[in-house]
PDB file of N, CA and C in Angstrom:
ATOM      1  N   UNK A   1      76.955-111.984 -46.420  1.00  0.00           N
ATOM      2  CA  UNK A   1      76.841-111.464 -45.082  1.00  0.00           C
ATOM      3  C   UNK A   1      78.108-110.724 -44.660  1.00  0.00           C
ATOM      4  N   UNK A   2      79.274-111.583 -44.894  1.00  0.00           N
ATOM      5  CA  UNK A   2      80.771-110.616 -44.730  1.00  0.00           C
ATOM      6  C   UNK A   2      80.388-109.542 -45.456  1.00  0.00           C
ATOM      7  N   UNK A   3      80.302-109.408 -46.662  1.00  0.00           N
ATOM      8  CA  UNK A   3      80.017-108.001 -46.985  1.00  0.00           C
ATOM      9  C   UNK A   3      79.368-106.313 -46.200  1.00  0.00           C
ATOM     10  N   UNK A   4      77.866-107.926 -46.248  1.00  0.00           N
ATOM     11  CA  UNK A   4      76.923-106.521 -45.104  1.00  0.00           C
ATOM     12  C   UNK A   4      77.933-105.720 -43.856  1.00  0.00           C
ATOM     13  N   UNK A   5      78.472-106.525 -43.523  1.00  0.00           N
ATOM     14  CA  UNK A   5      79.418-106.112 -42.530  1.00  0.00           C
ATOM     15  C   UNK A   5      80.822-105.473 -42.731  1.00  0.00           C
ATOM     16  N   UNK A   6      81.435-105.240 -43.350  1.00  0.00           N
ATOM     17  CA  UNK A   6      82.611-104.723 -44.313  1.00  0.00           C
ATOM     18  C   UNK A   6      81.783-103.025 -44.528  1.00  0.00           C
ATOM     19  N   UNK A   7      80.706-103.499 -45.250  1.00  0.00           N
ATOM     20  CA  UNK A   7      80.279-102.012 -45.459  1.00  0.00           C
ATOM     21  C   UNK A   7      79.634-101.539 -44.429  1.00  0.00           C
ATOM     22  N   UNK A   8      79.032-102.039 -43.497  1.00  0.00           N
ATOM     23  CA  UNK A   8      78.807-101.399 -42.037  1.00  0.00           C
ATOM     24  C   UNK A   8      80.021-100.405 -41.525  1.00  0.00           C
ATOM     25  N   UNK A   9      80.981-101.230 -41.388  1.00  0.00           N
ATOM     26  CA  UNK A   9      82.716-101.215 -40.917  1.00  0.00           C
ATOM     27  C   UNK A   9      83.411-100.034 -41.227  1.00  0.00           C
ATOM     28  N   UNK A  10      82.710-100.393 -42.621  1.00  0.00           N
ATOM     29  CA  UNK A  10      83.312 -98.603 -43.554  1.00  0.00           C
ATOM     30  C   UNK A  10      82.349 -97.531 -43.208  1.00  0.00           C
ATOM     31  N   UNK A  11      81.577 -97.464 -43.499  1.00  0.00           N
ATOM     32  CA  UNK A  11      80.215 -96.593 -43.020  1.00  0.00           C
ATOM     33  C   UNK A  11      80.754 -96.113 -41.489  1.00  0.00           C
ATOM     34  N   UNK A  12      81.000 -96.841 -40.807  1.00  0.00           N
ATOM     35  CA  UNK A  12      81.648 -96.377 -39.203  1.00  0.00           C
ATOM     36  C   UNK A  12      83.016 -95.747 -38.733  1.00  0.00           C
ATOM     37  N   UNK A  13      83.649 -96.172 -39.865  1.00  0.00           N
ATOM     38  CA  UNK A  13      85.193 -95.085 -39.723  1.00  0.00           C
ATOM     39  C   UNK A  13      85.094 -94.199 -40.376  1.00  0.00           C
ATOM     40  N   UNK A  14      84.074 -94.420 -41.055  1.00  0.00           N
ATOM     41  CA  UNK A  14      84.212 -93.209 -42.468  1.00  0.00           C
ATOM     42  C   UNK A  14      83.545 -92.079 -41.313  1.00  0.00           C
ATOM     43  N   UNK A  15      82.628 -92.462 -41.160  1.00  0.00           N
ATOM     44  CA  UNK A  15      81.480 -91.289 -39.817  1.00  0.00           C
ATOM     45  C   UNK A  15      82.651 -90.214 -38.989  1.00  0.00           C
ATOM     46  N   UNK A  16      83.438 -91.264 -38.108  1.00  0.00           N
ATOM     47  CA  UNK A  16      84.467 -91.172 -36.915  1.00  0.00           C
ATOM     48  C   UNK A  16      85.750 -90.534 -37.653  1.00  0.00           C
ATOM     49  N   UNK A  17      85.652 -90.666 -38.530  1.00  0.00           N
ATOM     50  CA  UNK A  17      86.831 -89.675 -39.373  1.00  0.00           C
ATOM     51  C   UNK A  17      86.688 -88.828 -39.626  1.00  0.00           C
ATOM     52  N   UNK A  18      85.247 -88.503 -40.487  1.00  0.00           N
ATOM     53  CA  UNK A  18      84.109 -87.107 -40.332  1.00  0.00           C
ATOM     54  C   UNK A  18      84.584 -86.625 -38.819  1.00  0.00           C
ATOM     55  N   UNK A  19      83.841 -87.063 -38.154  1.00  0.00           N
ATOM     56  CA  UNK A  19      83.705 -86.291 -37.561  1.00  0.00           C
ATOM     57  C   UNK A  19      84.844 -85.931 -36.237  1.00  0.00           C
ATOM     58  N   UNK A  20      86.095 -86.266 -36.638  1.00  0.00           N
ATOM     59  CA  UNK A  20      87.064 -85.782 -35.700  1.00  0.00           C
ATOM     60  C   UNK A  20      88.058 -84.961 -36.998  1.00  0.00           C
ATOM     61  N   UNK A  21      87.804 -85.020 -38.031  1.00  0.00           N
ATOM     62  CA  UNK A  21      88.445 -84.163 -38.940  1.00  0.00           C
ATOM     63  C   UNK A  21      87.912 -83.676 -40.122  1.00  0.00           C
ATOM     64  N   UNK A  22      86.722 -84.010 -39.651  1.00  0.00           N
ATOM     65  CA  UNK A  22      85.873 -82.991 -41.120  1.00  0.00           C
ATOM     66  C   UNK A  22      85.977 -81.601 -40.754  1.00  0.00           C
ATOM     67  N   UNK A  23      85.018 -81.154 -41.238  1.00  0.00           N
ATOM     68  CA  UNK A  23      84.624 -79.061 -41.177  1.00  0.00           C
ATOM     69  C   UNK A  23      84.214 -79.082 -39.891  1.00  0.00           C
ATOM     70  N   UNK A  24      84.491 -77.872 -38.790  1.00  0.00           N
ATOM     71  CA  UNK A  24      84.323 -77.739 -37.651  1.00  0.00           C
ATOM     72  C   UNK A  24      83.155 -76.813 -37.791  1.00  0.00           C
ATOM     73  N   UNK A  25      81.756 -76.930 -37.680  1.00  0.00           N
ATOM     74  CA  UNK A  25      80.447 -76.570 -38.402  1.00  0.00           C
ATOM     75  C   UNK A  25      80.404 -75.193 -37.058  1.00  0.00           C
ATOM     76  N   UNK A  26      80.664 -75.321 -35.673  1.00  0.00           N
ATOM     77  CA  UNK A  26      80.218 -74.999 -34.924  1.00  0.00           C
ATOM     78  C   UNK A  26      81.463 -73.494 -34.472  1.00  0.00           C
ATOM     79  N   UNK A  27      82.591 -73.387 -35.412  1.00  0.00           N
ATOM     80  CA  UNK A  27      83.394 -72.157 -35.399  1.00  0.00           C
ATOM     81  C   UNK A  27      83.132 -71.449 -36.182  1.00  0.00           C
ATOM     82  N   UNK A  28      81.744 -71.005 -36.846  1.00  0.00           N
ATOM     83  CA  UNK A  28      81.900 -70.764 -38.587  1.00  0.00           C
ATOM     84  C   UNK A  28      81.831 -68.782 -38.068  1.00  0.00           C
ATOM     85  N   UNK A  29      82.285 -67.964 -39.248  1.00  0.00           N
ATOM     86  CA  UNK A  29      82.590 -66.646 -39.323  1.00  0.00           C
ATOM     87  C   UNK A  29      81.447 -65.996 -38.912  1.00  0.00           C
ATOM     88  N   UNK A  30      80.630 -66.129 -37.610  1.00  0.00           N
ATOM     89  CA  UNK A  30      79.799 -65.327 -37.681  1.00  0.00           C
ATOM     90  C   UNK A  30      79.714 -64.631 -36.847  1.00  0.00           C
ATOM     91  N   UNK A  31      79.052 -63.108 -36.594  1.00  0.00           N
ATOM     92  CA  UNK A  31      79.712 -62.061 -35.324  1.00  0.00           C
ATOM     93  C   UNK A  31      78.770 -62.685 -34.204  1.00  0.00           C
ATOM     94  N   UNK A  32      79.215 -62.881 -33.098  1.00  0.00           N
ATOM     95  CA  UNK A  32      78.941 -63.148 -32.162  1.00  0.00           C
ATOM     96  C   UNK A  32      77.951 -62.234 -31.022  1.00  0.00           C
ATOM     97  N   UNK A  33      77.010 -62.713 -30.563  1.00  0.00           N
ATOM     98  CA  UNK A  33      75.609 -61.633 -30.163  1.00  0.00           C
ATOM     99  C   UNK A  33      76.900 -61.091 -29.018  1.00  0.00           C
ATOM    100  N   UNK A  34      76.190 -60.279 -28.114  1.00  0.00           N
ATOM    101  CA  UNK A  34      76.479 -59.613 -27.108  1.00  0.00           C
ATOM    102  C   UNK A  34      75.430 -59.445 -26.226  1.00  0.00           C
ATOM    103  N   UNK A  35      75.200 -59.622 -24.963  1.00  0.00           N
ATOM    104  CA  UNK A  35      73.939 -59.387 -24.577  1.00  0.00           C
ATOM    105  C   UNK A  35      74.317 -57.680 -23.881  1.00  0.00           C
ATOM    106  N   UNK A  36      73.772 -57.572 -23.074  1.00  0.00           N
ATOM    107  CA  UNK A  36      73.567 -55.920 -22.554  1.00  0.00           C
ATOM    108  C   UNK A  36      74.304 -55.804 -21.256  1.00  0.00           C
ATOM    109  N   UNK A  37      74.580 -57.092 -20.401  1.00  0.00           N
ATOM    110  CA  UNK A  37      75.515 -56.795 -19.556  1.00  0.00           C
ATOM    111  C   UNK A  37      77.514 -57.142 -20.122  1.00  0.00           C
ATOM    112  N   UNK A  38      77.512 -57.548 -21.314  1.00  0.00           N
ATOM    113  CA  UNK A  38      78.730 -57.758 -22.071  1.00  0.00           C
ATOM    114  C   UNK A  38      79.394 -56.582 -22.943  1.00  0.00           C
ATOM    115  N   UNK A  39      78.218 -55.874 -23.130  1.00  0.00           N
ATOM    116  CA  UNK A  39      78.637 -54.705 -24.114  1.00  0.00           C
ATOM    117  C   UNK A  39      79.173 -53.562 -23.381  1.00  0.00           C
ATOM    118  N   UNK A  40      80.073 -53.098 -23.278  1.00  0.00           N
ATOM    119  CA  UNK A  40      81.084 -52.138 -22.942  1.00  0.00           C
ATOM    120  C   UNK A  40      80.376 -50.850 -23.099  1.00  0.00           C
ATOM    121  N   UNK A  41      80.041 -50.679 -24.181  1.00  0.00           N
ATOM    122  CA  UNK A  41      79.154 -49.273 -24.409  1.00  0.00           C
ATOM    123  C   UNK A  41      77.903 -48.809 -23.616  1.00  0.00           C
ATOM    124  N   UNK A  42      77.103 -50.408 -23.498  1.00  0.00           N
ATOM    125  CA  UNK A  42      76.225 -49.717 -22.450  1.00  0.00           C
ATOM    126  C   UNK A  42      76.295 -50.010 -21.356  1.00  0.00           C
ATOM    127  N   UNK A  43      77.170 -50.708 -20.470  1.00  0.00           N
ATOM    128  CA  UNK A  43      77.752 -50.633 -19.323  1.00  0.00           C
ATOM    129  C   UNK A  43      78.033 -48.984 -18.881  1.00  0.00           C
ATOM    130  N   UNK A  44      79.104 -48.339 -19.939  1.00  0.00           N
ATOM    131  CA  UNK A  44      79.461 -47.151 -20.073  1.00  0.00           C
ATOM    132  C   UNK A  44      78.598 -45.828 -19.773  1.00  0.00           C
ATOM    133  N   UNK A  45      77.374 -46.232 -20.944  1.00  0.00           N
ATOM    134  CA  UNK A  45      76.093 -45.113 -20.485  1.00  0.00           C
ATOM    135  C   UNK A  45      75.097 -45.336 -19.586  1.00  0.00           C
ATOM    136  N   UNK A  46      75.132 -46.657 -18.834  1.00  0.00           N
ATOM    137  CA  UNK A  46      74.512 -47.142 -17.596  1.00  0.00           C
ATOM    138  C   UNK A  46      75.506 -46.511 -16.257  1.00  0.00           C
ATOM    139  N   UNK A  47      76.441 -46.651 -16.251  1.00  0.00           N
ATOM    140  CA  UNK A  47      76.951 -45.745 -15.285  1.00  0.00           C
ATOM    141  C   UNK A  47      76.632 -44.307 -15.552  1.00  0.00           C
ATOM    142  N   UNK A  48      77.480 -43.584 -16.588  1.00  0.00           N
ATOM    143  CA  UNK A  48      77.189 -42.259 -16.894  1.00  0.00           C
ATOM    144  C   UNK A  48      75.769 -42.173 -16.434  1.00  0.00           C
ATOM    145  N   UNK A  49      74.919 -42.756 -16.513  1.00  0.00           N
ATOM    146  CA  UNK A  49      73.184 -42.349 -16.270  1.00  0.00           C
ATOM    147  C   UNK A  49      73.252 -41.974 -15.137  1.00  0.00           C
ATOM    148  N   UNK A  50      73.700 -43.293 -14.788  1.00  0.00           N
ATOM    149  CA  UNK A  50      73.872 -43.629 -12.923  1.00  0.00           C
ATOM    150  C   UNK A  50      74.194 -42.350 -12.205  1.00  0.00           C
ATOM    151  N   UNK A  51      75.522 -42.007 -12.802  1.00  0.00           N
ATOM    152  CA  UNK A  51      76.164 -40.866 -11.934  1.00  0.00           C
ATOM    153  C   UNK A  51      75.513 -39.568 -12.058  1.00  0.00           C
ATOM    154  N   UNK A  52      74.893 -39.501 -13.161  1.00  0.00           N
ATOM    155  CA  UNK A  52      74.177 -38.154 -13.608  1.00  0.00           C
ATOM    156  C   UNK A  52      73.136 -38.044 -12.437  1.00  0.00           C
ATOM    157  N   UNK A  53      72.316 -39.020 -12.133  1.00  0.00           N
ATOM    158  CA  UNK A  53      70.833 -38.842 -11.225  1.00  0.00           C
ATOM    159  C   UNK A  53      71.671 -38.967  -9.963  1.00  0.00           C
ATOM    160  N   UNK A  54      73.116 -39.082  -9.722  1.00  0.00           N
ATOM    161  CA  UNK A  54      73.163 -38.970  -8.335  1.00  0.00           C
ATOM    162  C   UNK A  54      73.619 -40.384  -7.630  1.00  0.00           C
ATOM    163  N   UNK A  55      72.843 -41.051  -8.484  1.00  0.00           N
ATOM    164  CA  UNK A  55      73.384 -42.715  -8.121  1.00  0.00           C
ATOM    165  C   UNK A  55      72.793 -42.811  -6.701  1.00  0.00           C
ATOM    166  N   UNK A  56      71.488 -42.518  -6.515  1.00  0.00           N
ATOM    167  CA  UNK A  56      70.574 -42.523  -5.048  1.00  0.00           C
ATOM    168  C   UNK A  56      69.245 -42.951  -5.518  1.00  0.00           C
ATOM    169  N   UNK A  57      68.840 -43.582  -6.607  1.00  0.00           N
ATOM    170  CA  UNK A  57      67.719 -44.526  -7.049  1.00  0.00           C
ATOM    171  C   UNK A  57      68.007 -45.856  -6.300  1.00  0.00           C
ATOM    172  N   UNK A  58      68.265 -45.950  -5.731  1.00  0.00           N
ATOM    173  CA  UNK A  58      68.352 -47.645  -4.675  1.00  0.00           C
ATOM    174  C   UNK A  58      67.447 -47.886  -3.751  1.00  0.00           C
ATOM    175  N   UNK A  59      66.441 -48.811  -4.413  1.00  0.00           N
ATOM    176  CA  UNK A  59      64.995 -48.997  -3.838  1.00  0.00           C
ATOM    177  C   UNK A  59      65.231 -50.251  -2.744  1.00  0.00           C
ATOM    178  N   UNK A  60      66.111 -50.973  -2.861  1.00  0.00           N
ATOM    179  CA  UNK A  60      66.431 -52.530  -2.594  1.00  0.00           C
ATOM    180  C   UNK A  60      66.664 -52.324  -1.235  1.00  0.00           C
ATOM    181  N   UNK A  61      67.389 -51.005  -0.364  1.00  0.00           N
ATOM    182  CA  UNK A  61      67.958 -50.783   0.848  1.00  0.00           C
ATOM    183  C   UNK A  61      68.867 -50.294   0.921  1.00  0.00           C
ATOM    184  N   UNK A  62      70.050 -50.383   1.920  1.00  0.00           N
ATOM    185  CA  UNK A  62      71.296 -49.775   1.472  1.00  0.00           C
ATOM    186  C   UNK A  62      72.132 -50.299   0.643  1.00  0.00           C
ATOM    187  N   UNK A  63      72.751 -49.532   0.073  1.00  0.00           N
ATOM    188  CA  UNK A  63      74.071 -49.954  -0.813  1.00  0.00           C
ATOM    189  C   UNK A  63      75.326 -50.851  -0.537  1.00  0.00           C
ATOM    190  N   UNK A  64      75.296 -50.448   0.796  1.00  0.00           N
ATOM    191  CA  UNK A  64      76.294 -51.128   1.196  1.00  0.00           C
ATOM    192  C   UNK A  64      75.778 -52.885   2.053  1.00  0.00           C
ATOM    193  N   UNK A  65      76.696 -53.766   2.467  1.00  0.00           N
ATOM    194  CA  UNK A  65      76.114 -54.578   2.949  1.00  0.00           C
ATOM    195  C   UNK A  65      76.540 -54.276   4.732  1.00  0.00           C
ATOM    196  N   UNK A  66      74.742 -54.918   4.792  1.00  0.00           N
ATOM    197  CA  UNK A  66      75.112 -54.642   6.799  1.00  0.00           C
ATOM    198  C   UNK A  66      75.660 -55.853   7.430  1.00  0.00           C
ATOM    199  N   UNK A  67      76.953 -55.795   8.181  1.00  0.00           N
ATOM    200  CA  UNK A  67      77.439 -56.946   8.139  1.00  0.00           C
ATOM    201  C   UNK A  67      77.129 -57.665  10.028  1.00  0.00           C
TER     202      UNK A  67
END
């Protein structure tokens, strides 16, 4: 029975050692998405659009806030 428990013991530091100094699974080399309000480029040609038509497509009300 000491045994069963010894190797429990080990089995449980061994885990807790894993896992505060094993491989960090969740940094691994991979390129990272971007969604469409993060990307610089089309921020870039979303304005440029913008300014091209005038930037007077504003269905919502005024632009500004009425205070």
């Amino acid at each position: 029975m000491i045994y069963l428990l010894a190797v429990i013991g080990l089995v449980t530091v061994a885990v807790l050692f894993w896992k505060a100094f094993g491989p960090d699974l969740n940094s691994r080399d991979q390129p990272r998405s971007v969604g469409p309000d993060d990307d610089p480029e089309f921020l870039w040609r979303l304005n440029r659009d913008a300014k091209r038509s005038g930037g007077t497509d504003n269905k919502d009300g005024p632009s500004e806030p009425v205070e």
